[in-house]
N, C-alpha and C. Protein backbone atom coordinates (compact mmCIF):
# COMPACT_ATOMS: atom_id res chain seq x y z
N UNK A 1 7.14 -13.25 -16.36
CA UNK A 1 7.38 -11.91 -15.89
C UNK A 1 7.18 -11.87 -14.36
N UNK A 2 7.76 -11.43 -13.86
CA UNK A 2 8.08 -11.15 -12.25
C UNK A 2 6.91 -9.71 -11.78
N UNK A 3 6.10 -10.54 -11.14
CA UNK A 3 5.40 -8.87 -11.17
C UNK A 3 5.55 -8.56 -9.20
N UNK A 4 6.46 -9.41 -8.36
CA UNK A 4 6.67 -8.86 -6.75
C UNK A 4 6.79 -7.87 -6.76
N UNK A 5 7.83 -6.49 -7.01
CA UNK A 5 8.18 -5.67 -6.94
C UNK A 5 6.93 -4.59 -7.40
N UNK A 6 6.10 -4.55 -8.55
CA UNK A 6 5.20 -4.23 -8.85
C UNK A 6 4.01 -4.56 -7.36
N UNK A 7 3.63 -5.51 -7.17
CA UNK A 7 3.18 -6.05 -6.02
C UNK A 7 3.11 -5.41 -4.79
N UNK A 8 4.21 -5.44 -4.45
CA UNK A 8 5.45 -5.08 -3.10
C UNK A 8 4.82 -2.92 -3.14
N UNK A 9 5.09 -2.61 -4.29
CA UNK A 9 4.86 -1.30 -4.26
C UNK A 9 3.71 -1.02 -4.16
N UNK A 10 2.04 -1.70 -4.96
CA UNK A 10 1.11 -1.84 -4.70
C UNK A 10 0.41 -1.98 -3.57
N UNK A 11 1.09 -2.77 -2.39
CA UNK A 11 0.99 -3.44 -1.24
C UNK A 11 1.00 -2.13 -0.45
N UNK A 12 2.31 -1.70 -0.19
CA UNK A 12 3.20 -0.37 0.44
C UNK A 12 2.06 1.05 0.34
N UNK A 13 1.42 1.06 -1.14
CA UNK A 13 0.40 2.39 -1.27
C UNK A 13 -0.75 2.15 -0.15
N UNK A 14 -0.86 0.93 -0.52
CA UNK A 14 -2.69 0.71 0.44
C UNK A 14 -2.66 1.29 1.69
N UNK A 15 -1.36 0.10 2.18
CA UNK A 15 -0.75 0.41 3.47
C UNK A 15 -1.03 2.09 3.99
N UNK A 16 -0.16 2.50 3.18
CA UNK A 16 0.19 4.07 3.62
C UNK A 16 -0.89 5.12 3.87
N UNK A 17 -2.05 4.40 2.81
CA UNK A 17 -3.32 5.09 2.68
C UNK A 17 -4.50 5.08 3.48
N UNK A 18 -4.52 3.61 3.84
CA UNK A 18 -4.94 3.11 4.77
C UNK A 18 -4.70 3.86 6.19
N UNK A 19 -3.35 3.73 6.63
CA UNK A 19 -3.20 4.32 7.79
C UNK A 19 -3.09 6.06 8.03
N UNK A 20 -3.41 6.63 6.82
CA UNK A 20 -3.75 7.85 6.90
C UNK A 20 -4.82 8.39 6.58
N UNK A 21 -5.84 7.44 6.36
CA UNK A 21 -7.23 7.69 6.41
C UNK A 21 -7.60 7.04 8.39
N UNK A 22 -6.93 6.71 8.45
CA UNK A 22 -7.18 5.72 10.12
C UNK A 22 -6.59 7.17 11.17
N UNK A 23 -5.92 7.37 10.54
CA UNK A 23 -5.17 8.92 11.48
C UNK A 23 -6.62 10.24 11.27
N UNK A 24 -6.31 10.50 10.23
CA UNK A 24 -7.80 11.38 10.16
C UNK A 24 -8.95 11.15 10.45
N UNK A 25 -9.36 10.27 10.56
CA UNK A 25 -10.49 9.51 10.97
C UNK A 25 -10.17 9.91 12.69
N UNK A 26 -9.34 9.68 13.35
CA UNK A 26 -9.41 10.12 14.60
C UNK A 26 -8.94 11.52 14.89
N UNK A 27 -8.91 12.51 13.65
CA UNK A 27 -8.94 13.48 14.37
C UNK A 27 -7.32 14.39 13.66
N UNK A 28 -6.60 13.74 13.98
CA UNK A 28 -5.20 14.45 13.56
C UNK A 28 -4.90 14.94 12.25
N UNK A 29 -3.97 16.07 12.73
CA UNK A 29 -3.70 16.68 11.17
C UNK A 29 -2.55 15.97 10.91
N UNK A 30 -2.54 16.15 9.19
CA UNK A 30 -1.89 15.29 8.55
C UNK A 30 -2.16 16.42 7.43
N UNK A 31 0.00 16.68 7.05
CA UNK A 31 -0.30 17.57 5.45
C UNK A 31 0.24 16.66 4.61
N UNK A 32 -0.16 17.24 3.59
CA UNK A 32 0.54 16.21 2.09
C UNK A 32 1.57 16.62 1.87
N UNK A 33 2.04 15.66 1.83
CA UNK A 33 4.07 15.31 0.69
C UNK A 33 4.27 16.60 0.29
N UNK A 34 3.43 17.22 -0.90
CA UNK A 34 3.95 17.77 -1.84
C UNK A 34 3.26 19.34 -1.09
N UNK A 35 2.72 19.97 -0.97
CA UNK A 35 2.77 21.38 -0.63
C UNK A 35 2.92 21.43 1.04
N UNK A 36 2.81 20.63 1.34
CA UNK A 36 2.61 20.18 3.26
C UNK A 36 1.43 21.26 3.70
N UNK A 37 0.43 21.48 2.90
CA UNK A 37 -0.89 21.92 3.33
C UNK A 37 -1.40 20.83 4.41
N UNK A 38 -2.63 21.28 4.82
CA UNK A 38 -3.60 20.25 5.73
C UNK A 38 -4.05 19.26 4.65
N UNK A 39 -4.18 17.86 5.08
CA UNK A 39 -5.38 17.70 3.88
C UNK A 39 -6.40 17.16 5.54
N UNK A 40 -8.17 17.42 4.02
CA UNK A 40 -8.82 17.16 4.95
C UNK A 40 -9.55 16.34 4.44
N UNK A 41 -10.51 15.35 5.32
CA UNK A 41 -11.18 14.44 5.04
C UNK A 41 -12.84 14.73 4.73
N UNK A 42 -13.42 14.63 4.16
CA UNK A 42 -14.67 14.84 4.15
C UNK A 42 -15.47 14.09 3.18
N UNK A 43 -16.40 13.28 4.42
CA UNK A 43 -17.20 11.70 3.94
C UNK A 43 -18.67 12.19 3.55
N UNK A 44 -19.19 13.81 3.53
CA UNK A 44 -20.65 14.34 2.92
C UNK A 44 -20.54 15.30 1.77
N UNK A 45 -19.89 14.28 0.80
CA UNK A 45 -19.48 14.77 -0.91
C UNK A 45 -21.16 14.84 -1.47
N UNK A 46 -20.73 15.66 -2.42
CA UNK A 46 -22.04 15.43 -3.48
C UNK A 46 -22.47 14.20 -4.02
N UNK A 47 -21.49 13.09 -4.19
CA UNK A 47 -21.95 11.71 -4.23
C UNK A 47 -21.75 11.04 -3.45
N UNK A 48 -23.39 9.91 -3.49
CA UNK A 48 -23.39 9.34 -2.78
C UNK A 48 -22.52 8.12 -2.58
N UNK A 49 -22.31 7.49 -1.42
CA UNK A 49 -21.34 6.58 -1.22
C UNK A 49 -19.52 7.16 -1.67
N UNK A 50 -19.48 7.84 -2.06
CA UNK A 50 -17.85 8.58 -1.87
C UNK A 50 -17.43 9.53 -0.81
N UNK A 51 -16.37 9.94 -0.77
CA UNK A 51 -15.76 10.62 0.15
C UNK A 51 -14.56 10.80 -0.53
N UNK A 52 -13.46 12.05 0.36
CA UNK A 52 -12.43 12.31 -0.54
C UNK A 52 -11.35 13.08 1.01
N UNK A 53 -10.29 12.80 0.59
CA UNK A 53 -9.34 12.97 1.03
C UNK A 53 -8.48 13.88 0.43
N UNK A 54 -8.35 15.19 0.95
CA UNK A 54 -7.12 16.33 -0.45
C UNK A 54 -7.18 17.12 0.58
N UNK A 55 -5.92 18.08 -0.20
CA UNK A 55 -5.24 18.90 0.53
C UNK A 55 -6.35 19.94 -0.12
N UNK A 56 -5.53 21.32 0.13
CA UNK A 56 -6.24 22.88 -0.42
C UNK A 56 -5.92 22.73 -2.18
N UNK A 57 -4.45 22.80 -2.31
CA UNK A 57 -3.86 22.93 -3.81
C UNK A 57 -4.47 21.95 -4.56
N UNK A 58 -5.00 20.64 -3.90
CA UNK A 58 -5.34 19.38 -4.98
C UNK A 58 -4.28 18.70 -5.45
N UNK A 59 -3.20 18.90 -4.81
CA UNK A 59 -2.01 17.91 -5.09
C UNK A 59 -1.97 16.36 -4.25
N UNK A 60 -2.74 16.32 -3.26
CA UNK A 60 -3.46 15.09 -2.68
C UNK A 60 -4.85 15.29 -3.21
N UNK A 61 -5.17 14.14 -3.34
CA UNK A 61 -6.98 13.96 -4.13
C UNK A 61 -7.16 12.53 -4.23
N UNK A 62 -7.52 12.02 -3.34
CA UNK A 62 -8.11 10.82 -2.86
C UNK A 62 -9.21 10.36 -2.74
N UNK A 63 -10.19 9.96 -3.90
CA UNK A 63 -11.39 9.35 -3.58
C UNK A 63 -11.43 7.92 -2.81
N UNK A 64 -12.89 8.38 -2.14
CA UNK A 64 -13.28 6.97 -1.41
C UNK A 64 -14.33 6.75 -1.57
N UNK A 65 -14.67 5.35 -1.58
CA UNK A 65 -15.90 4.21 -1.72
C UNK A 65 -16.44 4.19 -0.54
N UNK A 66 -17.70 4.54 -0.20
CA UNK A 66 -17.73 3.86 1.26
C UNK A 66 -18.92 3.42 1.10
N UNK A 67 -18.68 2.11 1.78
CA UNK A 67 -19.62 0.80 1.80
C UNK A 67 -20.83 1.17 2.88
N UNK A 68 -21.79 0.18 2.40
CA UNK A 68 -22.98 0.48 3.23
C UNK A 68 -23.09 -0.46 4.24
């Protein structure tokens, strides 16, 4: 079974995610795809070591790990 393309698309998400946590992180707005709200970043969640990335509607909702 050929799994590149699977791969390739896998690859492409990180990417994208990556560099839009790297954009917010310095500051810039950035809305989501789907309602083009703000989303916002915020790394002092109720749990520890997460953080989350979403718009207002919750149509972006992005948890994060963050390492110590």
């Amino acid at each position: 079974m050929d799994f590149s393309t699977l791969n390739k698309k896998a690859s492409d998400s990180f990417a994208k995610q990556r560099n839009l946590l790297k954009k917010l992180a310095k500051g810039r707005t950035l809305y989501c795809e789907t309602c083009k709200g703000v989303l916002t970043l915020d790394l002092q969640t109720d749990q520890p070591g997460k953080g989350v990335v979403r718009c207002k509607n919750g149509c972006t909702d992005i948890i994060l790990e963050l390492g110590s």
